[in-house]
PDB file of N, CA and C in Angstrom:
ATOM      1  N   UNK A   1     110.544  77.732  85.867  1.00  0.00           N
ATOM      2  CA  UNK A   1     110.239  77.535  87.275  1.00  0.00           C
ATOM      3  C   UNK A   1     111.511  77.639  88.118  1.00  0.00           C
ATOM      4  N   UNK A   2     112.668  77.464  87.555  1.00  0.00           N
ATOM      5  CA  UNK A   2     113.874  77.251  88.161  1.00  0.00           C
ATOM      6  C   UNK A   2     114.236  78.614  88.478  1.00  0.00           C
ATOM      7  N   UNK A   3     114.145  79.342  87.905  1.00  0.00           N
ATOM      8  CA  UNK A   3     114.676  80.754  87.708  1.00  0.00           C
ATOM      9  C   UNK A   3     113.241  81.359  88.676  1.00  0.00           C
ATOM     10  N   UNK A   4     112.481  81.188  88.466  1.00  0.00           N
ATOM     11  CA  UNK A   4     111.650  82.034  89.204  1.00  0.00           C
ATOM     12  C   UNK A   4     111.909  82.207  91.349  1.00  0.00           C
ATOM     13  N   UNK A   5     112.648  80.744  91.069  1.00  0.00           N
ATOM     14  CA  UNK A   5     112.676  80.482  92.572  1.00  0.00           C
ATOM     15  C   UNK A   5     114.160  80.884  93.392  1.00  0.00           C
ATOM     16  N   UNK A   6     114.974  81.549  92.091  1.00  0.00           N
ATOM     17  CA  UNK A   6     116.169  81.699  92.457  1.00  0.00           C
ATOM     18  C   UNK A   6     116.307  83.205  92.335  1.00  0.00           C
ATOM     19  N   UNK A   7     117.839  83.237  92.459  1.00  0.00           N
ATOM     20  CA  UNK A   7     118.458  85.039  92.811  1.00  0.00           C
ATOM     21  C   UNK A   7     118.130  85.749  90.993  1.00  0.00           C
ATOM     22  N   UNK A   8     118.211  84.839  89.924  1.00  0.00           N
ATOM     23  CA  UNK A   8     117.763  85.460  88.688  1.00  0.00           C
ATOM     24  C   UNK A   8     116.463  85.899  88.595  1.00  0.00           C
ATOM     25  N   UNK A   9     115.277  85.609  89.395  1.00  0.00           N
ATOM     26  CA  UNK A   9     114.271  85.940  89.333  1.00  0.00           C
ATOM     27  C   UNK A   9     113.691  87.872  89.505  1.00  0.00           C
ATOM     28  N   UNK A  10     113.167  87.937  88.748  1.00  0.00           N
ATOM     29  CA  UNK A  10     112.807  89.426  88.880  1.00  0.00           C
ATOM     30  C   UNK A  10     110.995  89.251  88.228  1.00  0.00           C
ATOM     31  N   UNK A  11     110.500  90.599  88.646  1.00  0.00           N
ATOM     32  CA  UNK A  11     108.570  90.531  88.509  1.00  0.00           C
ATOM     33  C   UNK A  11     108.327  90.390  87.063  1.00  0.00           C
ATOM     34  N   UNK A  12     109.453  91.348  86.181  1.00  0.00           N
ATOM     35  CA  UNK A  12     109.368  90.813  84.936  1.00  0.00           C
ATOM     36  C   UNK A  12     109.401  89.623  84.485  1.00  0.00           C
ATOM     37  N   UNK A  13     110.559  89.347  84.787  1.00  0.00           N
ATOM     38  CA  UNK A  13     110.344  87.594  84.414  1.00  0.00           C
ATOM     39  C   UNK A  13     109.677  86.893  84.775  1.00  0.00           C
ATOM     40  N   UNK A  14     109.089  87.064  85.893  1.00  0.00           N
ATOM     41  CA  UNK A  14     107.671  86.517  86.498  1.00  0.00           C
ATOM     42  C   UNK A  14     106.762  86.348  85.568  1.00  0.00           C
ATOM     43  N   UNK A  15     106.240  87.826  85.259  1.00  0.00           N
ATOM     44  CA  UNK A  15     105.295  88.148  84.604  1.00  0.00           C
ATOM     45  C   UNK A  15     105.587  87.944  83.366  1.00  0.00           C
ATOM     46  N   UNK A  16     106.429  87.902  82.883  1.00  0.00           N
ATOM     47  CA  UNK A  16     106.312  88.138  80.866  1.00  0.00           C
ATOM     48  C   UNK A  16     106.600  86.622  80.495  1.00  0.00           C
ATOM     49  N   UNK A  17     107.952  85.937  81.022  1.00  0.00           N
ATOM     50  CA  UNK A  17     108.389  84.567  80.732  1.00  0.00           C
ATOM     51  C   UNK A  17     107.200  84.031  80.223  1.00  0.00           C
ATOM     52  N   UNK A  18     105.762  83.712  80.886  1.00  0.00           N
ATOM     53  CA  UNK A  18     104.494  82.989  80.759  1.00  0.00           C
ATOM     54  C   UNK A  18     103.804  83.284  79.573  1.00  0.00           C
ATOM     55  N   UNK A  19     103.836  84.641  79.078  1.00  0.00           N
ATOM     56  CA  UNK A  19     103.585  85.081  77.965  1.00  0.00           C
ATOM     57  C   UNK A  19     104.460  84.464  76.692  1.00  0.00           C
ATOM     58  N   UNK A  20     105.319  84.352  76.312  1.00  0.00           N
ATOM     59  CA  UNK A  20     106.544  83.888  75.632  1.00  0.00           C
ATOM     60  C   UNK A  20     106.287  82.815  75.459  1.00  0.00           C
ATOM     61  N   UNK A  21     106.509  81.941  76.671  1.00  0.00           N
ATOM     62  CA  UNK A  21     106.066  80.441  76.404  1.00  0.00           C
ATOM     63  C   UNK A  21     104.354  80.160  75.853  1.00  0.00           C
ATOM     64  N   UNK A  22     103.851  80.898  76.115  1.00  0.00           N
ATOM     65  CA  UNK A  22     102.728  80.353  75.502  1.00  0.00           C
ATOM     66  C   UNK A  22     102.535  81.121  74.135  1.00  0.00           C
ATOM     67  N   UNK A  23     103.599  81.685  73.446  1.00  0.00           N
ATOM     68  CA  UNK A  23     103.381  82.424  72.070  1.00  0.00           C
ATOM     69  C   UNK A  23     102.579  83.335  72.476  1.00  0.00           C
ATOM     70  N   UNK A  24     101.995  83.883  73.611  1.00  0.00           N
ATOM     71  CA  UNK A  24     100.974  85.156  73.304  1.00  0.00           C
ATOM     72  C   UNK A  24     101.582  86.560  73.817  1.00  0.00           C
ATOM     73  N   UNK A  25     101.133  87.227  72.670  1.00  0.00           N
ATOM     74  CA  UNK A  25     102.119  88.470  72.572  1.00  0.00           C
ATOM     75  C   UNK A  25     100.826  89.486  72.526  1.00  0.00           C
ATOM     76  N   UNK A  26      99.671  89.060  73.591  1.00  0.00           N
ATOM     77  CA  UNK A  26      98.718  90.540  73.502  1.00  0.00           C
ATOM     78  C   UNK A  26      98.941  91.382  74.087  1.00  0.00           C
ATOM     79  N   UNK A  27      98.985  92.800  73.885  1.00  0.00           N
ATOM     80  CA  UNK A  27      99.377  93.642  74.415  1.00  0.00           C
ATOM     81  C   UNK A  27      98.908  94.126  75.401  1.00  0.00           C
ATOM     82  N   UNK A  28      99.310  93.968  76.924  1.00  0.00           N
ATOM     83  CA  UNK A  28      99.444  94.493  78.066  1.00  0.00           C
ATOM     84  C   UNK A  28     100.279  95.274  78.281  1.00  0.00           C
ATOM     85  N   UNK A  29     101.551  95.707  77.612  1.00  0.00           N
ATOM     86  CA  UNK A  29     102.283  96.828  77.945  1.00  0.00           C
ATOM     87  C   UNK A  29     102.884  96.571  76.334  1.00  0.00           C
ATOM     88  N   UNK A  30     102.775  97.527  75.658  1.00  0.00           N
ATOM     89  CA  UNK A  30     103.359  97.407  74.593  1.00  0.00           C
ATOM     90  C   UNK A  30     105.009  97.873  74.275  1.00  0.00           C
ATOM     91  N   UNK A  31     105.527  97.487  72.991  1.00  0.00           N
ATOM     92  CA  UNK A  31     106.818  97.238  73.078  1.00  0.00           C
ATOM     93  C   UNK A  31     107.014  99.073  72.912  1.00  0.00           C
ATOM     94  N   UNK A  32     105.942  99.026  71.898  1.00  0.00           N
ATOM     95  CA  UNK A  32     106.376 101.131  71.868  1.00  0.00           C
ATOM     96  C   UNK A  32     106.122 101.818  72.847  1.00  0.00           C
ATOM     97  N   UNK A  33     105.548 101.766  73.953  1.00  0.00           N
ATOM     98  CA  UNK A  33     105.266 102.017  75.477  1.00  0.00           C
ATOM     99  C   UNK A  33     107.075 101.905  76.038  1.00  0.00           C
ATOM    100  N   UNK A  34     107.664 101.031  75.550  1.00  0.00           N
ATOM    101  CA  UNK A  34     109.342 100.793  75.914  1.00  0.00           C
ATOM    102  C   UNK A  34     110.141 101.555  75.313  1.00  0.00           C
ATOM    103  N   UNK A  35     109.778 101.192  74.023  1.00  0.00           N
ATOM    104  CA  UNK A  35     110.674 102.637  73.230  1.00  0.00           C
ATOM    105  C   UNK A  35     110.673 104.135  73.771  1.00  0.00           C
ATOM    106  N   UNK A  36     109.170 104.372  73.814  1.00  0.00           N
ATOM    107  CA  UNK A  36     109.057 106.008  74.151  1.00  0.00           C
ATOM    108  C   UNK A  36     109.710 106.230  75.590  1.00  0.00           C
ATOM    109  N   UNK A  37     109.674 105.225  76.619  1.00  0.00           N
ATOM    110  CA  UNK A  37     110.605 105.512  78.391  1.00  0.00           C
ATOM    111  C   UNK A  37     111.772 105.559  78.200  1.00  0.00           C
ATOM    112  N   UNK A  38     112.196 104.293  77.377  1.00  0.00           N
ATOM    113  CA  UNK A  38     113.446 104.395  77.472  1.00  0.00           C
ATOM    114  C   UNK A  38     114.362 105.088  76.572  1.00  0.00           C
ATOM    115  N   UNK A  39     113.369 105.701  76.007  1.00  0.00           N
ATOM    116  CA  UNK A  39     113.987 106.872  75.066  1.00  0.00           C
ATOM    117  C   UNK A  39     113.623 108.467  75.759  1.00  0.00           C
ATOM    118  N   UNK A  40     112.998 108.239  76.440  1.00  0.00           N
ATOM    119  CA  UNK A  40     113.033 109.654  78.176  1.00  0.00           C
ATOM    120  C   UNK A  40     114.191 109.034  78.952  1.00  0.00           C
ATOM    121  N   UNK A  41     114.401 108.115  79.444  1.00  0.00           N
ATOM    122  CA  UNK A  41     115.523 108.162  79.925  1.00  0.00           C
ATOM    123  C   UNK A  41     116.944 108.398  79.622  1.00  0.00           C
ATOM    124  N   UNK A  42     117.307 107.834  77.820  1.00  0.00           N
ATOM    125  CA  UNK A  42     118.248 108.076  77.320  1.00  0.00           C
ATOM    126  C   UNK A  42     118.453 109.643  77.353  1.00  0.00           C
ATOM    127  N   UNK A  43     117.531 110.231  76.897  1.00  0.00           N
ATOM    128  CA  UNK A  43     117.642 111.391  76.602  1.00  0.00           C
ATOM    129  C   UNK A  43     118.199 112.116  78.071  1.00  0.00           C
ATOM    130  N   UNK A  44     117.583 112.493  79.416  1.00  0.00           N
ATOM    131  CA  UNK A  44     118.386 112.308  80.221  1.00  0.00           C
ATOM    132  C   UNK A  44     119.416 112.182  81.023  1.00  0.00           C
ATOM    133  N   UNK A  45     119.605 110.643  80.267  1.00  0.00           N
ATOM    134  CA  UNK A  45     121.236 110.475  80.506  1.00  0.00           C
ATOM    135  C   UNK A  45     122.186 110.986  79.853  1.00  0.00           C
ATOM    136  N   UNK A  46     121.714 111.465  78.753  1.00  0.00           N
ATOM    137  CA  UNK A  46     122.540 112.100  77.632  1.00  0.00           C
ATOM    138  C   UNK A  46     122.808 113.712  78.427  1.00  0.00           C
ATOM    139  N   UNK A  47     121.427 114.229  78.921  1.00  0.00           N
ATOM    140  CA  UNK A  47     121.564 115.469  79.488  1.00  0.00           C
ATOM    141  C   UNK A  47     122.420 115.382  80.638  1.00  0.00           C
ATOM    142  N   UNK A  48     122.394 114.386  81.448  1.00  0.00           N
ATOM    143  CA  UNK A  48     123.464 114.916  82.624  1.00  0.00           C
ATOM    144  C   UNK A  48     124.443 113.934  82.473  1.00  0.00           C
ATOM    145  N   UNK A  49     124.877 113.918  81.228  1.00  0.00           N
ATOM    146  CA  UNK A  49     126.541 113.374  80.802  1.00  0.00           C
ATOM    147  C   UNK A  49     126.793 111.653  81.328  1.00  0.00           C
ATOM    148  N   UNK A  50     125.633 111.333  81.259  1.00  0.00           N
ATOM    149  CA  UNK A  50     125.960 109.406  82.102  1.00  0.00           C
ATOM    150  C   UNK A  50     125.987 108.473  81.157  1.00  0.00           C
ATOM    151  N   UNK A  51     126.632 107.569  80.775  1.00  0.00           N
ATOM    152  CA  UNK A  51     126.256 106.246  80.378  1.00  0.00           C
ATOM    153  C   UNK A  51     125.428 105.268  80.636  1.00  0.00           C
ATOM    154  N   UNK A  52     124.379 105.054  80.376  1.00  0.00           N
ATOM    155  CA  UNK A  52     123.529 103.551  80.602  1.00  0.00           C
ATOM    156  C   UNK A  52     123.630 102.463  79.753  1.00  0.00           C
ATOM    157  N   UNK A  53     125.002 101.607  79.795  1.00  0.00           N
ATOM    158  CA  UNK A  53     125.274 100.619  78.611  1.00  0.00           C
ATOM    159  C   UNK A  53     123.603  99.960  78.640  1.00  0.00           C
ATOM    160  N   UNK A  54     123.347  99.148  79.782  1.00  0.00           N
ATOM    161  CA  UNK A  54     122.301  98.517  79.424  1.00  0.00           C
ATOM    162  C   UNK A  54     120.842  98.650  79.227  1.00  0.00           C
ATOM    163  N   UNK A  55     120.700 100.204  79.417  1.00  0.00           N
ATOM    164  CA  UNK A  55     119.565 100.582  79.202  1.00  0.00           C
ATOM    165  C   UNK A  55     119.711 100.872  77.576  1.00  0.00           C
ATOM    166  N   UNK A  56     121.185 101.383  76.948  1.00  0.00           N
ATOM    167  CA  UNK A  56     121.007 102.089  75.753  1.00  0.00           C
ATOM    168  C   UNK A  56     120.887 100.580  74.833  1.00  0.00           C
ATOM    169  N   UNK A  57     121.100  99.352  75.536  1.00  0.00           N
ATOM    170  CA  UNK A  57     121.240  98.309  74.805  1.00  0.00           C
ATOM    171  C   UNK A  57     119.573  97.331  74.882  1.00  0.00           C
ATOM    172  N   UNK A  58     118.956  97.917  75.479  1.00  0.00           N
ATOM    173  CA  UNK A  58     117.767  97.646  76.113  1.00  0.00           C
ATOM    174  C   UNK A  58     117.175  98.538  74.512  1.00  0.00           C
ATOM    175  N   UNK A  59     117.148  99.695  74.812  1.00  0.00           N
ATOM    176  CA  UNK A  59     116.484 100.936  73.898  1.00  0.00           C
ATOM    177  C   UNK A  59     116.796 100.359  72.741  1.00  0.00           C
ATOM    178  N   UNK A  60     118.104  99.856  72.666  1.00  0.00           N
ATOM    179  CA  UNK A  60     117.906  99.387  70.736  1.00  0.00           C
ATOM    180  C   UNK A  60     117.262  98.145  70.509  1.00  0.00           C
ATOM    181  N   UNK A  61     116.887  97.520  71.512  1.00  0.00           N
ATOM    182  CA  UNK A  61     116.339  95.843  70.812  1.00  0.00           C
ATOM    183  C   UNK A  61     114.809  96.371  71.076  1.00  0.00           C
ATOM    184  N   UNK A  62     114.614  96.947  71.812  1.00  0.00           N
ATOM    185  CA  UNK A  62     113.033  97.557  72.079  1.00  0.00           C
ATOM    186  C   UNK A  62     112.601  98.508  70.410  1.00  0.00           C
ATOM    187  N   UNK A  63     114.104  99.176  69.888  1.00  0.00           N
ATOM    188  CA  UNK A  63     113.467  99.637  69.048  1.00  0.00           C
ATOM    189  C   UNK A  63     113.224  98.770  67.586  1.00  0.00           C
ATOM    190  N   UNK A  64     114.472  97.658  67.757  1.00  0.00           N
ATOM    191  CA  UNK A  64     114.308  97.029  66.362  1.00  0.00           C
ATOM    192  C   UNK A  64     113.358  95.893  66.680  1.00  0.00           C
ATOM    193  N   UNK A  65     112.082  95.576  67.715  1.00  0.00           N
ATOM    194  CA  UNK A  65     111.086  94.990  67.841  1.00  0.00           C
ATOM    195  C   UNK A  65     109.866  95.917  67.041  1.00  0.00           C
ATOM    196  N   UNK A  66     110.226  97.283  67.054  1.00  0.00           N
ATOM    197  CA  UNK A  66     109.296  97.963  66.566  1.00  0.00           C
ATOM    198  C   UNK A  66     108.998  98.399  65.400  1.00  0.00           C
ATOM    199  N   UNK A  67     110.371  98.325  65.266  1.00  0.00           N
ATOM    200  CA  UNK A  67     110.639  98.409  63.394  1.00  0.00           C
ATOM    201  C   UNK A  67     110.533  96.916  62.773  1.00  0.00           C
ATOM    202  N   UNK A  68     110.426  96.175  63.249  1.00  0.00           N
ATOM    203  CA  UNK A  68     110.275  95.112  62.792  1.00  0.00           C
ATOM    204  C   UNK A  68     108.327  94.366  63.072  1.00  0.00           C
ATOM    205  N   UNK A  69     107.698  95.218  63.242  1.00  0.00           N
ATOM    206  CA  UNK A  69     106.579  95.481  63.081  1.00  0.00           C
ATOM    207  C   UNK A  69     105.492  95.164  64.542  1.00  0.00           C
ATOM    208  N   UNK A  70     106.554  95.028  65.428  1.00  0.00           N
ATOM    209  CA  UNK A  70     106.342  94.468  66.683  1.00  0.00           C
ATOM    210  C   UNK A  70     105.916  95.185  68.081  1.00  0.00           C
ATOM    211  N   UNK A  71     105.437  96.663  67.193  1.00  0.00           N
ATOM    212  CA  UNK A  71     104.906  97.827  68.286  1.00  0.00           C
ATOM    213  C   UNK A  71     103.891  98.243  69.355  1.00  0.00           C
ATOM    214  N   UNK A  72     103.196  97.031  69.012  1.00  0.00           N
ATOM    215  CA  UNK A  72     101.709  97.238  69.431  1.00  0.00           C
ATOM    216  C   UNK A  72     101.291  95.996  70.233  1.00  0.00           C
ATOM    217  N   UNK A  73     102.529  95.157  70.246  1.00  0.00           N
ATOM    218  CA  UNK A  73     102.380  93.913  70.712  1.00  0.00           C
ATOM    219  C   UNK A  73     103.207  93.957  72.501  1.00  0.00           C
ATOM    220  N   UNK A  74     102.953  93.165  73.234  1.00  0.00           N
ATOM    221  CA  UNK A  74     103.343  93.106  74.340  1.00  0.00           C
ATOM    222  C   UNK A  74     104.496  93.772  74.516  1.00  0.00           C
ATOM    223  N   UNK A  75     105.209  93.704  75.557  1.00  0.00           N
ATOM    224  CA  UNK A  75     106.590  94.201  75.780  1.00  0.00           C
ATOM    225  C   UNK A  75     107.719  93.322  75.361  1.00  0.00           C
ATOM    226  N   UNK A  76     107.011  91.694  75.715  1.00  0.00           N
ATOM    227  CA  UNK A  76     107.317  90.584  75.980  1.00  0.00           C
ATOM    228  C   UNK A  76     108.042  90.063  74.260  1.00  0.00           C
ATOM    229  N   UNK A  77     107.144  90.599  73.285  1.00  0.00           N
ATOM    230  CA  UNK A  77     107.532  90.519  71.838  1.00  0.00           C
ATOM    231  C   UNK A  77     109.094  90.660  71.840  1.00  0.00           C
ATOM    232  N   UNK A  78     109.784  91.383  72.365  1.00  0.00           N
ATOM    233  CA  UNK A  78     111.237  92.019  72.001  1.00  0.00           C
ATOM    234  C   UNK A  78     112.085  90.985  72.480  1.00  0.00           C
ATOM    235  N   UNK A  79     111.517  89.499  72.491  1.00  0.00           N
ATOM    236  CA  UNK A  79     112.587  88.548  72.890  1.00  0.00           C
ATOM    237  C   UNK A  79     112.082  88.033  70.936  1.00  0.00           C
ATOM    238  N   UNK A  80     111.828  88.445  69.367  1.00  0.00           N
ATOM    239  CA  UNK A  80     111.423  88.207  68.552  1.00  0.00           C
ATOM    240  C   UNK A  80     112.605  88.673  68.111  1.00  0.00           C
ATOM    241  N   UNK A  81     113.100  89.573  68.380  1.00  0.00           N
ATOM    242  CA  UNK A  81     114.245  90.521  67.596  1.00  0.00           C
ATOM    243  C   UNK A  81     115.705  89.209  67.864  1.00  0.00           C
ATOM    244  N   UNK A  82     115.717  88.147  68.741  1.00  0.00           N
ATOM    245  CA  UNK A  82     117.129  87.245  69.421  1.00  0.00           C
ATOM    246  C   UNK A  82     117.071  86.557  68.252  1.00  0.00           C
ATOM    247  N   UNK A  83     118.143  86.813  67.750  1.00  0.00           N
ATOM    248  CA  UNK A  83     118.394  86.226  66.531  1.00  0.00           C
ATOM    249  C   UNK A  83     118.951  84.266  66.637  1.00  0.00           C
ATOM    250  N   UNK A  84     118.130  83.318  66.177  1.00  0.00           N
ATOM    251  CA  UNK A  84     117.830  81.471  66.550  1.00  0.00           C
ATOM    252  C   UNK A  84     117.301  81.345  67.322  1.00  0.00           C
ATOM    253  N   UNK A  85     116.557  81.979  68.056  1.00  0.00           N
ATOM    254  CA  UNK A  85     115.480  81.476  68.820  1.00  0.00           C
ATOM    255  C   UNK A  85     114.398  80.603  68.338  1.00  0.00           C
ATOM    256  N   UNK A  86     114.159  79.778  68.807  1.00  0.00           N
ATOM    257  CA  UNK A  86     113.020  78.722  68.115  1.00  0.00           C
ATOM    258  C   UNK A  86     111.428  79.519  69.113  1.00  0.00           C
ATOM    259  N   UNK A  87     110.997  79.975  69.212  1.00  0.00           N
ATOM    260  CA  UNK A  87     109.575  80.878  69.644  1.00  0.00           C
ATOM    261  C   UNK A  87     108.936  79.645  70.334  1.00  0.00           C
ATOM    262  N   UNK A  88     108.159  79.621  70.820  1.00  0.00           N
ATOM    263  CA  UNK A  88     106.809  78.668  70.989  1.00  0.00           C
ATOM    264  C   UNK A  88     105.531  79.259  70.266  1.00  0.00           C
ATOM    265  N   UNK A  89     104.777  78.839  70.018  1.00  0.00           N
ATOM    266  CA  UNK A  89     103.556  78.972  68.952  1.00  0.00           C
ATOM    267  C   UNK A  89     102.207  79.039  69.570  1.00  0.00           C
ATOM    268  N   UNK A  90     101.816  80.298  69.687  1.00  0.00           N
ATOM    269  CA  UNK A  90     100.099  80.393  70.178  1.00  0.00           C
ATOM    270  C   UNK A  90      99.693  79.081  70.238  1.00  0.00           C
ATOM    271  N   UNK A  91      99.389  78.754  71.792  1.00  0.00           N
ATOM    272  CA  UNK A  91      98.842  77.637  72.274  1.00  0.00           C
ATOM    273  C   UNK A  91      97.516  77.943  71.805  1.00  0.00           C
TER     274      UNK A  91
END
């Protein structure tokens, strides 16, 4: 709630944070839906010579959510890949 009301707030976090906390990871935008954009965009950036540190750092946790069997599940899943996170548990 704190974050939602401040300058960190963005629609994502709006929208997905609620998902997370309540453990539900149904898919409304899936995590491979992330992989495949932000792997059009890399590609892209690669074509007209740019760097996107945080998109290319975005693209790899999106992809090891997917390899880690997490493809089909929300977008929201790819906070699964943060290595000690304690999760919350399907309410």
């Amino acid at each position: 709630e704190v974050i939602t009301h401040s300058a960190g707030n963005s629609w994502m976090f709006e929208n997905r944070a609620p998902h997370v906390l309540a453990g539900d990871y149904t898919s409304l935008s899936a995590v491979d839906i992330f992989v495949k954009d932000l792997g059009i965009v890399m590609d892209a950036a690669r074509e007209a010579k740019l760097q996107l540190t945080l998109s290319e750092a975005a693209h790899r946790m999106f992809e090891a959510a997917s390899a880690q069997g997490h493809g089909r599940e929300d977008d929201s899943a790819v906070i699964k890949v943060f290595p000690g996170l304690d999760l919350p548990k399907p309410r």
